[in-house]
C-alpha atoms as a PDB file:
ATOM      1  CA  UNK A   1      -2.398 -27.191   0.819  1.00  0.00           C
ATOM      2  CA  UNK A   2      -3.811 -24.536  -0.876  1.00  0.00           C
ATOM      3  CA  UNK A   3      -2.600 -22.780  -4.090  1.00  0.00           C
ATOM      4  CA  UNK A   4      -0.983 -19.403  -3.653  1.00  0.00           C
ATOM      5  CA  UNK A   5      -3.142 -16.434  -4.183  1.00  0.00           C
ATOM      6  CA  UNK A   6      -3.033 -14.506  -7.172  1.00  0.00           C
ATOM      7  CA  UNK A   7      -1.323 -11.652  -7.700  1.00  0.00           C
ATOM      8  CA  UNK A   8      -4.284  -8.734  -7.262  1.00  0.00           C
ATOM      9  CA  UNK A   9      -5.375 -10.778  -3.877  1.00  0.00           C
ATOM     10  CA  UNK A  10      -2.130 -10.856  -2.538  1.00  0.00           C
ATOM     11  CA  UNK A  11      -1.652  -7.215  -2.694  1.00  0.00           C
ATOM     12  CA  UNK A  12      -4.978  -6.493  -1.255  1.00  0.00           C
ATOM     13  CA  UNK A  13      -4.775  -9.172   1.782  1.00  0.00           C
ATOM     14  CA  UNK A  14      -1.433  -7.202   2.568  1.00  0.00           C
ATOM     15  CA  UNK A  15      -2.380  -3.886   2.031  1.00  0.00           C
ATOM     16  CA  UNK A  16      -5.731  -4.989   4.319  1.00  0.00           C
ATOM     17  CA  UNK A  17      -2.894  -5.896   7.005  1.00  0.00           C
ATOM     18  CA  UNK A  18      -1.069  -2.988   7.465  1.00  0.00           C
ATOM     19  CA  UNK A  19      -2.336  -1.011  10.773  1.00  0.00           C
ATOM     20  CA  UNK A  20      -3.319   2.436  11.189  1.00  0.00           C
ATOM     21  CA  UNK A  21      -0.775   4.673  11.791  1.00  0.00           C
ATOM     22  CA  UNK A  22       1.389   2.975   9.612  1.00  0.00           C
ATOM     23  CA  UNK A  23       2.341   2.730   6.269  1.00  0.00           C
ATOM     24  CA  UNK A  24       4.269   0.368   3.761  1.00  0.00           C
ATOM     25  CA  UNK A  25       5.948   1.459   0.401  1.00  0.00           C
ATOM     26  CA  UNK A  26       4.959   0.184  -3.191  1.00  0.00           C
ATOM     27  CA  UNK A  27       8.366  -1.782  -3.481  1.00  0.00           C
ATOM     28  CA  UNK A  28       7.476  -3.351   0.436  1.00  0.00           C
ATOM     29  CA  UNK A  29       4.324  -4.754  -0.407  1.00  0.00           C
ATOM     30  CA  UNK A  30       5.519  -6.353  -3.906  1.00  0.00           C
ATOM     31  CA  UNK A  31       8.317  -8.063  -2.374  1.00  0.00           C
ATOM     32  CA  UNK A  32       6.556  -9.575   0.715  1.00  0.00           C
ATOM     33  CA  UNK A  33       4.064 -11.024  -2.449  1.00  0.00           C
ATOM     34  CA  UNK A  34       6.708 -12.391  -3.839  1.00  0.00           C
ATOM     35  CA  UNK A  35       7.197 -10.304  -6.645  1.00  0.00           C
ATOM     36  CA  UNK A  36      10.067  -7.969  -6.245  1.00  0.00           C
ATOM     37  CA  UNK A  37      10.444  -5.229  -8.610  1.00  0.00           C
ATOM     38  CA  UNK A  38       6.992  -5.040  -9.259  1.00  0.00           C
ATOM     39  CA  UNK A  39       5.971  -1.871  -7.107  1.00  0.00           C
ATOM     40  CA  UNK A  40       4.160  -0.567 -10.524  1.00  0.00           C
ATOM     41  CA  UNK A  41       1.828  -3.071 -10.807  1.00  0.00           C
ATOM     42  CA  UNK A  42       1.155  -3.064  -6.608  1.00  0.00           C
ATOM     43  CA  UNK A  43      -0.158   0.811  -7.907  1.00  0.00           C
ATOM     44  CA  UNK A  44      -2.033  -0.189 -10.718  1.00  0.00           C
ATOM     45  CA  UNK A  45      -4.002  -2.686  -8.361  1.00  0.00           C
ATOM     46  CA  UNK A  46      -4.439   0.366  -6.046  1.00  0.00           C
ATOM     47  CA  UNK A  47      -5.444   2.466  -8.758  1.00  0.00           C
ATOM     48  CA  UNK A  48      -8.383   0.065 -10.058  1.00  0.00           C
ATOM     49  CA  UNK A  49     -10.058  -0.223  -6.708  1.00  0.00           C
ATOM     50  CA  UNK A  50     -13.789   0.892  -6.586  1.00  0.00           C
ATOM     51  CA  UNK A  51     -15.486   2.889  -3.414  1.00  0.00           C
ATOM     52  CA  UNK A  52     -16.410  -0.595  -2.217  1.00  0.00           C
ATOM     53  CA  UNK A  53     -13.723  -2.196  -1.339  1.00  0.00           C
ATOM     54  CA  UNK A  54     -12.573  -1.326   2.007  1.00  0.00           C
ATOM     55  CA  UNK A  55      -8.753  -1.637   1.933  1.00  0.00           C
ATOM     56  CA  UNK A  56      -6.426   1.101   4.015  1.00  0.00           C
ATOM     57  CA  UNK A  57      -5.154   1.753   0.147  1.00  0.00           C
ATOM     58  CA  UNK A  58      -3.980   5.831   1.509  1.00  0.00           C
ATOM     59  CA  UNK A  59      -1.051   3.319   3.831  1.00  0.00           C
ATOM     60  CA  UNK A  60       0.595   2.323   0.674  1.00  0.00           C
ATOM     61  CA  UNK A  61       3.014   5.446  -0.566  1.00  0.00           C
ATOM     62  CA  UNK A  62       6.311   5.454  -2.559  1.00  0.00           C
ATOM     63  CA  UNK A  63      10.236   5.007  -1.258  1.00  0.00           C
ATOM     64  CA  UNK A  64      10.698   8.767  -0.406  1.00  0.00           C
ATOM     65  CA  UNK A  65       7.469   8.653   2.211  1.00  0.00           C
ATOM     66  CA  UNK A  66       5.775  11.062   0.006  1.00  0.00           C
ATOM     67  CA  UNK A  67       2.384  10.511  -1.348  1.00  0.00           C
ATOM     68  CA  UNK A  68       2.347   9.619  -5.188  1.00  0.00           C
ATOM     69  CA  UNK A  69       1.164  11.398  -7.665  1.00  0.00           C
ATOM     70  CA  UNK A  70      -1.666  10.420  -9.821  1.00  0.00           C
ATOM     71  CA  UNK A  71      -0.716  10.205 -13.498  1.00  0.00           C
ATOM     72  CA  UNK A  72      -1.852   9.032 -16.691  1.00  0.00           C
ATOM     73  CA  UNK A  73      -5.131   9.751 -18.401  1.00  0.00           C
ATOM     74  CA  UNK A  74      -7.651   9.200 -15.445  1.00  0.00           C
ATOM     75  CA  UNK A  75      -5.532  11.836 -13.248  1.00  0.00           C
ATOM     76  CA  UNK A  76      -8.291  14.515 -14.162  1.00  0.00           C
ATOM     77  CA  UNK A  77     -10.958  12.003 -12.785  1.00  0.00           C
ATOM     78  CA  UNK A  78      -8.506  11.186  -9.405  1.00  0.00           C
ATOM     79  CA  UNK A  79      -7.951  15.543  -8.661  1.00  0.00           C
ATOM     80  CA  UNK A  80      -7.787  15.345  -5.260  1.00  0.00           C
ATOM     81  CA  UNK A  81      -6.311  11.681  -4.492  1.00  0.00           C
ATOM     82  CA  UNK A  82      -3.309  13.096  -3.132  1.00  0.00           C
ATOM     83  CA  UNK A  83      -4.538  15.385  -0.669  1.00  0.00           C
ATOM     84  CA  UNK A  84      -7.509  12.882   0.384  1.00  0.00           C
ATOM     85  CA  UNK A  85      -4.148  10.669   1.101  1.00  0.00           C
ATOM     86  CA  UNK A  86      -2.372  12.597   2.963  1.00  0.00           C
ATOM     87  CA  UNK A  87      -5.373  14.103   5.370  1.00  0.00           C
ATOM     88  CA  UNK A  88      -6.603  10.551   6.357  1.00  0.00           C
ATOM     89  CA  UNK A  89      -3.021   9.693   6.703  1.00  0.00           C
ATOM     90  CA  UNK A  90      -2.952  12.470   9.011  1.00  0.00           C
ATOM     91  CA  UNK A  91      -6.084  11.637  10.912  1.00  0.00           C
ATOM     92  CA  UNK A  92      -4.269   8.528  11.899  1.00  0.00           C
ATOM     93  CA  UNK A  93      -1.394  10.393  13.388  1.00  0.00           C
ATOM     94  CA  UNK A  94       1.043  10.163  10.833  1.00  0.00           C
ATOM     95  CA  UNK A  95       3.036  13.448  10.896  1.00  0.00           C
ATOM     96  CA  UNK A  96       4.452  14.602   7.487  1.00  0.00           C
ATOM     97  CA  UNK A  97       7.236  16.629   7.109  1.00  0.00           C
ATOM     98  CA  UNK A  98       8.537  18.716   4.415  1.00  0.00           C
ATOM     99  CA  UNK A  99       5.731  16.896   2.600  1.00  0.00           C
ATOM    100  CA  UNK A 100       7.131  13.048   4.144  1.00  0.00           C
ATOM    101  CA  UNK A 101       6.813  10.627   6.234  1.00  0.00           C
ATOM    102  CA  UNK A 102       9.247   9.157   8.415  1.00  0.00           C
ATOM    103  CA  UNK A 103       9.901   5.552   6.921  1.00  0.00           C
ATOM    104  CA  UNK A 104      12.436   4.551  10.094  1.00  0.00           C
ATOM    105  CA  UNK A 105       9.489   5.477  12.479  1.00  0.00           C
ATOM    106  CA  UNK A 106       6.434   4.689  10.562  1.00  0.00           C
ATOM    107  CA  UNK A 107       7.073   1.808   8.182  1.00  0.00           C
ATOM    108  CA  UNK A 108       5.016  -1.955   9.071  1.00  0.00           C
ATOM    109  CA  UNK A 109       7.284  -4.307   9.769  1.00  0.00           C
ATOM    110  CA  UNK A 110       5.021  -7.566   9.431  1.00  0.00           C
ATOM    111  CA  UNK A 111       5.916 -11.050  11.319  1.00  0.00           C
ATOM    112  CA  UNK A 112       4.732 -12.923   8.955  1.00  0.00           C
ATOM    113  CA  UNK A 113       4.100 -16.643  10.700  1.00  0.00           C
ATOM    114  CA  UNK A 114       4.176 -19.731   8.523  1.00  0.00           C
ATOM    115  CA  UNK A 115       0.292 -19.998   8.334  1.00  0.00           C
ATOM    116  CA  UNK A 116       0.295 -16.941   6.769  1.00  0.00           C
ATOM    117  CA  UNK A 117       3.218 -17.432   4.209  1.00  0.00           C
ATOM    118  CA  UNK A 118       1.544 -20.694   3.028  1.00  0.00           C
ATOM    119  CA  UNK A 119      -1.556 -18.250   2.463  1.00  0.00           C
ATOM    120  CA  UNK A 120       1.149 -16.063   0.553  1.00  0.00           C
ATOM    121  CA  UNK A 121       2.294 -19.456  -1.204  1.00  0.00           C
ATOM    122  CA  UNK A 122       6.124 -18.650  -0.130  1.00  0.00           C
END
């Protein structure tokens, strides 16, 4: 059996699973990783990814369905994050309203098989 993934790769490979024209929250994606309460750090990981990796990273938003702001010192760097977010969010027919998404309508709901939670290490 293999070992569980690490933390960084577990994000990513669930982030990389969500489908377009859906989204997950922060919160979601740290506790299918097995690491509840850690919706922070699933940001941070976002945060630190270059141009190339290709993972859906604009599917991941907060609890409210909004788009998070950038913060912190490289939020001058990120201007326009947000609204790069919500157009290809968009694009994929996500509607937004008063500046939201729908989480009853839109959220991934995952079957995650055993194959795939021995990937996950739970």
């Amino acid at each position: 059996m293999k070992p569980p993934l690490p933390f960084r790769q577990r994000i990513l490979e669930l982030i990389a699973r969500i489908p377009a024209g859906q989204v997950a929250t922060y919160g979601q994606i740290a506790m299918l990783a097995g690491y509840p309460r850690r919706a922070r750090h699933v940001g941070f990981t976002l945060a630190s990814l270059g141009p190339e990796q290709a993972v859906p990273w604009h599917r991941v938003i907060n609890a409210q369905g909004r788009v998070s702001p950038r913060g912190g010192r490289s939020a001058r760097r990120q201007e326009g994050v947000e609204q790069l977010q919500e157009r290809l969010l968009k694009a994929e027919g996500l509607p937004f309203k008063r500046g939201r998404i729908d989480l009853e309508r839109f959220r991934w709901e995952p079957v995650i098989d055993r194959r795939w939670a021995r990937v996950l290490g739970q």
